[in-house]
C-alpha atoms as a PDB file:
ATOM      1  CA  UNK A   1      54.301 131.401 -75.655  1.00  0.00           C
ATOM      2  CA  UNK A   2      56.521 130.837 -78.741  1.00  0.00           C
ATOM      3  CA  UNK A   3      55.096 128.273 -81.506  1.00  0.00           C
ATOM      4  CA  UNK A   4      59.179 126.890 -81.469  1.00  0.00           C
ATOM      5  CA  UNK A   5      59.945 123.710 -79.212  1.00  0.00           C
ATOM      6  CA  UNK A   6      61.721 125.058 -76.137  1.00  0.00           C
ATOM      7  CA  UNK A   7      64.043 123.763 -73.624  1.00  0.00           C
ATOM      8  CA  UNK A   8      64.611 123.929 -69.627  1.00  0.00           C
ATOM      9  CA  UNK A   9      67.879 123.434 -68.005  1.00  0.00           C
ATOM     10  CA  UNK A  10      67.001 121.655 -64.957  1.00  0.00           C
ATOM     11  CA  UNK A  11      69.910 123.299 -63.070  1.00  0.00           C
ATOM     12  CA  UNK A  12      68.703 126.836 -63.602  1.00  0.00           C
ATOM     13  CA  UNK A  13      64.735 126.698 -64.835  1.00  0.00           C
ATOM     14  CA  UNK A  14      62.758 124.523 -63.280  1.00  0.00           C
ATOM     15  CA  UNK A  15      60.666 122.723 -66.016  1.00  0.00           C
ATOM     16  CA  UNK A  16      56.862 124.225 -66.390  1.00  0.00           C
ATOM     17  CA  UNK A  17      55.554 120.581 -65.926  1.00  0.00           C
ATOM     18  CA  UNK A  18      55.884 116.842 -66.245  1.00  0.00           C
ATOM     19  CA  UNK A  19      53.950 114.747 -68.025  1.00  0.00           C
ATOM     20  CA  UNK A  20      50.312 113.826 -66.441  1.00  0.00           C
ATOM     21  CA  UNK A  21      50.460 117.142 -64.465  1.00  0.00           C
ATOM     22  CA  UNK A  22      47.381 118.566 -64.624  1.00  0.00           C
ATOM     23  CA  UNK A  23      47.617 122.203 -65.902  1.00  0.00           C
ATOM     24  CA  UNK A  24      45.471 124.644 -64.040  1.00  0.00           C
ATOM     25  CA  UNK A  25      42.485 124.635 -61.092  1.00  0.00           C
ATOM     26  CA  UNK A  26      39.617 125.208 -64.043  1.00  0.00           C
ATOM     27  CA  UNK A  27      36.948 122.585 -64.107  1.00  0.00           C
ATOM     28  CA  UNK A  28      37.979 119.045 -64.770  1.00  0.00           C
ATOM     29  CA  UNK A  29      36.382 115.855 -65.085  1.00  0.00           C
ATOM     30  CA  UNK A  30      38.352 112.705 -64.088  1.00  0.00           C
ATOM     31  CA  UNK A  31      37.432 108.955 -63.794  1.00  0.00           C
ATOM     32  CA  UNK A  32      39.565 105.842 -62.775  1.00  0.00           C
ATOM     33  CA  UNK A  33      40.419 103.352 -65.113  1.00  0.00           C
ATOM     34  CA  UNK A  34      42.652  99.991 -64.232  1.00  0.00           C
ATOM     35  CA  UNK A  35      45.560  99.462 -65.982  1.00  0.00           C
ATOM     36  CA  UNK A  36      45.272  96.381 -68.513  1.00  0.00           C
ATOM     37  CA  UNK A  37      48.606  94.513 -69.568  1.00  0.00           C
ATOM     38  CA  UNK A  38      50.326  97.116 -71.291  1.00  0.00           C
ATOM     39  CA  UNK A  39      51.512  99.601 -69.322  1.00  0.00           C
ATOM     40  CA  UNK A  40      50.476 103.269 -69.640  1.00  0.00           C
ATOM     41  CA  UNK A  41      52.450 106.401 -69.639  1.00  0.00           C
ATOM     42  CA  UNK A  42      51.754 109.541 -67.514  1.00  0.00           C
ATOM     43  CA  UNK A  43      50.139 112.069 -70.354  1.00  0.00           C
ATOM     44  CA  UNK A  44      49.320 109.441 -72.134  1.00  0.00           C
ATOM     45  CA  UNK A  45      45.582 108.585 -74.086  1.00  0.00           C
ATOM     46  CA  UNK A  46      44.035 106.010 -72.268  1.00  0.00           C
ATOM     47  CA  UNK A  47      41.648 103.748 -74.002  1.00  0.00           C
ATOM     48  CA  UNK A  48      39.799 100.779 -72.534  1.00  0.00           C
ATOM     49  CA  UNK A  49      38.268  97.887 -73.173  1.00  0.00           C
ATOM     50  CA  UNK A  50      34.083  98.137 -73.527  1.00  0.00           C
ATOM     51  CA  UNK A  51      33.140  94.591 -71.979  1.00  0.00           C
ATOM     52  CA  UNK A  52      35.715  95.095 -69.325  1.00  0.00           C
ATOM     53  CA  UNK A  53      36.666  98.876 -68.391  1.00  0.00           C
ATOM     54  CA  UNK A  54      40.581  97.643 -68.579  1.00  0.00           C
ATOM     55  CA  UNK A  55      42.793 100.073 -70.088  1.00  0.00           C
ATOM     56  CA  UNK A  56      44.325  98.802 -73.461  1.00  0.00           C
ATOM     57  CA  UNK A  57      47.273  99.547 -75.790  1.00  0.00           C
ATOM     58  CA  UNK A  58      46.981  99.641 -78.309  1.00  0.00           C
ATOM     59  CA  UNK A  59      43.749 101.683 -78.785  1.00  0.00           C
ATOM     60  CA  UNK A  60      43.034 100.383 -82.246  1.00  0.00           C
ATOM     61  CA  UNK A  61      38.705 101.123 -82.023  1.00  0.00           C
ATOM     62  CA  UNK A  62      38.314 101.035 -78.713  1.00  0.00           C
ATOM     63  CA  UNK A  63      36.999 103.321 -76.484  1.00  0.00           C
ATOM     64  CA  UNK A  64      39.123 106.972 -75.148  1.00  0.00           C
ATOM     65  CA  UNK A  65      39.002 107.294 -71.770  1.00  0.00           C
ATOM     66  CA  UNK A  66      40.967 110.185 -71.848  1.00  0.00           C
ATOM     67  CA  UNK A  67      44.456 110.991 -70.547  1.00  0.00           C
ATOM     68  CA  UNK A  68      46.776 109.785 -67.756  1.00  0.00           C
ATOM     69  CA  UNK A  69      46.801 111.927 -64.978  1.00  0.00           C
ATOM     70  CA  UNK A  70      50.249 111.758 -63.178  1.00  0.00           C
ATOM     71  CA  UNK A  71      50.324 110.219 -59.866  1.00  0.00           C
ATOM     72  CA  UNK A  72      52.629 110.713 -57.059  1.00  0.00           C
ATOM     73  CA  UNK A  73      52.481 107.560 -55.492  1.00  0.00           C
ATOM     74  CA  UNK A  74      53.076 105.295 -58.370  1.00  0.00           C
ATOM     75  CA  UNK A  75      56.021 107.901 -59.629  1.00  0.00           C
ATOM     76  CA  UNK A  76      57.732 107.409 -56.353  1.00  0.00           C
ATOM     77  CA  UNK A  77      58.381 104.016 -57.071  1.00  0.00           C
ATOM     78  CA  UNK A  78      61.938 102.894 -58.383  1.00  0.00           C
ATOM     79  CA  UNK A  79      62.927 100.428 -61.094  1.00  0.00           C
ATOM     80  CA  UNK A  80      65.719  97.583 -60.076  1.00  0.00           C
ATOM     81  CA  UNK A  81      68.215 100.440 -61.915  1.00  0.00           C
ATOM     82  CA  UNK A  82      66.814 103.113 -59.288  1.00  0.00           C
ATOM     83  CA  UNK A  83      65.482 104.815 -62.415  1.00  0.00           C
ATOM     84  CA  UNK A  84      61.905 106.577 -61.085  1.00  0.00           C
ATOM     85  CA  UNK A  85      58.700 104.746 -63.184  1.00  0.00           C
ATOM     86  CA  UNK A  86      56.651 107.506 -65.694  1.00  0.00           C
ATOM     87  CA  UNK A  87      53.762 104.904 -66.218  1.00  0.00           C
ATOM     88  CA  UNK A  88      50.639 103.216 -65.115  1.00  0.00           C
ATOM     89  CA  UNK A  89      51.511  99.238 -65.004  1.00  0.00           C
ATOM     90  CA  UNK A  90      49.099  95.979 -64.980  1.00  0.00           C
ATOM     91  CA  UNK A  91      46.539  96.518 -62.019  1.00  0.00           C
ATOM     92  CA  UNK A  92      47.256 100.122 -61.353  1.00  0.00           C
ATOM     93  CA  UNK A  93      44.187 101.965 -60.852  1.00  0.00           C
ATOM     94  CA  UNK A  94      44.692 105.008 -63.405  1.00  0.00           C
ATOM     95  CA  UNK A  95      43.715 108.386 -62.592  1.00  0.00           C
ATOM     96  CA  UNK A  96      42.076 109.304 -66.112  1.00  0.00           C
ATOM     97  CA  UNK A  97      41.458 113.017 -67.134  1.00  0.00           C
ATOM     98  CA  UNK A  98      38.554 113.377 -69.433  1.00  0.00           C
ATOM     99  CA  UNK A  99      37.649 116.772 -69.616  1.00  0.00           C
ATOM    100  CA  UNK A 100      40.169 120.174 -68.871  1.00  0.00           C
ATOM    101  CA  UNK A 101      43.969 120.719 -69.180  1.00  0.00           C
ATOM    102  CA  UNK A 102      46.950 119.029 -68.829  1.00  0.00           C
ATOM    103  CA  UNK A 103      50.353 118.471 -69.855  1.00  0.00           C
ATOM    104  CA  UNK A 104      50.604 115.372 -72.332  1.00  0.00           C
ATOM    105  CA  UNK A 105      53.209 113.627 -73.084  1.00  0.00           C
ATOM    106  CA  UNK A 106      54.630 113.748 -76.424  1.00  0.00           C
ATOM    107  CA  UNK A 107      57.140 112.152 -79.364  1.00  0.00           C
ATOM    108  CA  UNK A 108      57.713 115.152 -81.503  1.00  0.00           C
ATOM    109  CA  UNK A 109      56.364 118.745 -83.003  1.00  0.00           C
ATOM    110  CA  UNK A 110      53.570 119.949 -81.379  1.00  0.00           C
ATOM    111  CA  UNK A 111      51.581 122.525 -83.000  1.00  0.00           C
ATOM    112  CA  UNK A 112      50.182 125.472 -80.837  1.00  0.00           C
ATOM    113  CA  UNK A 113      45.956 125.646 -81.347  1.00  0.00           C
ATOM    114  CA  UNK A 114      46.105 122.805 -83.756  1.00  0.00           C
ATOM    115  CA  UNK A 115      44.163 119.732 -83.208  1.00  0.00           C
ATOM    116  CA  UNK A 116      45.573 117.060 -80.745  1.00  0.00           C
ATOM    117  CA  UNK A 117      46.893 114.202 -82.139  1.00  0.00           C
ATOM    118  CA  UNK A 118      48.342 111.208 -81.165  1.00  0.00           C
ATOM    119  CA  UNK A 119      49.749 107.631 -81.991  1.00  0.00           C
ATOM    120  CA  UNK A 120      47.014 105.046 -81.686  1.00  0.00           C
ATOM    121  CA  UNK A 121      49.976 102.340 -80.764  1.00  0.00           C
ATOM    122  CA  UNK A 122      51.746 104.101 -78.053  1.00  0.00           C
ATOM    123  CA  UNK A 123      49.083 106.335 -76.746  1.00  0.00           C
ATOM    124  CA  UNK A 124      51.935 109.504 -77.041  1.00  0.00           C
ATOM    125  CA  UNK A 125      50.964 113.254 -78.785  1.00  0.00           C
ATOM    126  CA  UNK A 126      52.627 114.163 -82.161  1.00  0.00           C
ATOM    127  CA  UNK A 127      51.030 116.320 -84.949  1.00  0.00           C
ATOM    128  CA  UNK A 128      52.470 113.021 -86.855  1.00  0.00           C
ATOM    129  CA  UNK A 129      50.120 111.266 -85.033  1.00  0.00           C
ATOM    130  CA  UNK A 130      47.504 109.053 -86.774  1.00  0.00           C
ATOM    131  CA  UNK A 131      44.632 109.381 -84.513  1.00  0.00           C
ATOM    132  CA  UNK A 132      42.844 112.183 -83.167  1.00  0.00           C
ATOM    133  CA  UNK A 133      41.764 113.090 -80.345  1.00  0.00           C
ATOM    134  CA  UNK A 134      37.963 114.434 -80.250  1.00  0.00           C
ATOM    135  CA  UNK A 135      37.291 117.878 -79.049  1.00  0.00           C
ATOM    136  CA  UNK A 136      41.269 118.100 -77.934  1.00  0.00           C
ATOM    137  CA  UNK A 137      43.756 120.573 -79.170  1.00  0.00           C
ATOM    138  CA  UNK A 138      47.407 121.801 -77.808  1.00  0.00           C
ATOM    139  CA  UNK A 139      47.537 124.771 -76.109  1.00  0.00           C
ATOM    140  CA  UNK A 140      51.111 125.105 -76.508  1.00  0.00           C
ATOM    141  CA  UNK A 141      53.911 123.832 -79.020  1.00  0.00           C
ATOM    142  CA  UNK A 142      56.199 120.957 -77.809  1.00  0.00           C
ATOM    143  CA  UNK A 143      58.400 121.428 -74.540  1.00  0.00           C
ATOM    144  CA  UNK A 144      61.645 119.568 -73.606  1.00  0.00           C
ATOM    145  CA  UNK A 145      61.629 119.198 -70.111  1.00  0.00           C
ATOM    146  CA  UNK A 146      65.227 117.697 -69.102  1.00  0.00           C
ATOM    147  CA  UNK A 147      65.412 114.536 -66.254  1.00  0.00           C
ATOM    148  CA  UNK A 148      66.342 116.213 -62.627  1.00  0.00           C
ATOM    149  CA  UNK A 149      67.796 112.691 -61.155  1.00  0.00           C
ATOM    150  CA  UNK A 150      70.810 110.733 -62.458  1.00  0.00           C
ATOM    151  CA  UNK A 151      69.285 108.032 -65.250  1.00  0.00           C
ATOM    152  CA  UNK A 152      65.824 110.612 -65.497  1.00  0.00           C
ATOM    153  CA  UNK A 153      65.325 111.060 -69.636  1.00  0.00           C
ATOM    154  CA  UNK A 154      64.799 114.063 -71.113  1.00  0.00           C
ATOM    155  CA  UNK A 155      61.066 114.536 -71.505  1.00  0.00           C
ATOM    156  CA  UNK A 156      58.688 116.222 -74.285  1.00  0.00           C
ATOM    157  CA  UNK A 157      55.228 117.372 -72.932  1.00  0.00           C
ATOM    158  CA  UNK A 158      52.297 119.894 -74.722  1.00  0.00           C
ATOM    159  CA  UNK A 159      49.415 121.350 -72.814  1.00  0.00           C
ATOM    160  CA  UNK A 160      46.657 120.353 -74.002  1.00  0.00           C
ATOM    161  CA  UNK A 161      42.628 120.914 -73.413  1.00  0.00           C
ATOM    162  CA  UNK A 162      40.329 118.040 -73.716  1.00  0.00           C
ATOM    163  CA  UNK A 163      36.967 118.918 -74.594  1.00  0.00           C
ATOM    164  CA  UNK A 164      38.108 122.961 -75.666  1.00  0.00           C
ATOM    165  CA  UNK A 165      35.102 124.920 -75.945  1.00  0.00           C
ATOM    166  CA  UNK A 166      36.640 126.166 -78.854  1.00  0.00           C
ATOM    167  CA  UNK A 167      36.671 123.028 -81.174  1.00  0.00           C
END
């Protein structure tokens, strides 16, 4: 895969992914985590709360839980603008992956094999980021994945490995 961002036209290439998707069938390990006050994007890092197990945002020295795993039943929702919801909100239960791969959400350049880093305020993958995620790298550079429904954003995802065997 190339090391420069790349774009999909939603009209001809269907996107590789969304954020949260998980990546491939390999083994995984996933827990649940409830969503505190702040809500919590698909492909996000997920952090929580020690006395409580409530997700929290943002991470500061708390706790990773992992990342958000994508779920269909809280992305078929629809805001008041019909706009379809890309997060976790207050009393979700969140579908948390801690180990294997998946495509994260992210705010800028991506760096293929480097080590996965995010923003500890928003939770999002950058190489700009400030934390860093243990054991994590991307396994791919940055990818823009266009909206498919009227008011849908344009996206940027990375896949990345949590726990890499090679870190």
């Amino acid at each position: 895969m190339s090391t420069l961002p790349i774009t999909y036209d939603a009209t001809f290439d269907p996107p590789p992914a969304m954020p949260g998707m998980i990546a491939d069938l390999a083994f995984t390990d996933k827990i649940v985590v409830p969503c505190g006050t702040a809500a919590t994007p698909f492909g996000a890092v997920v952090a929580y709360v020690t006395a409580t197990g409530i997700s929290v945002l943002p991470i500061g020295t708390n706790p990773i839980a992992g990342v958000a795993i994508m779920d269909h039943q809280v992305a078929g929702r629809r805001t008041a603008t019909g706009v379809q919801q890309t997060a976790y909100v207050q009393y979700d239960a969140m579908s948390v992956m801690r180990r294997g791969r998946i495509w994260a959400r992210a705010s800028g350049a991506c760096t293929k094999d480097a080590v996965a880093k995010y923003d500890p305020a928003t939770g999002i993958f950058a190489d700009a980021g400030t934390g860093t995620l243990a054991n994590a790298k991307f396994m791919s550079a940055n990818i823009n994945i266009p909206g498919v429904a009227t008011g849908d954003a344009t996206e940027i995802v990375v896949l990345g490995e949590l726990h890499s065997p090679v870190i």
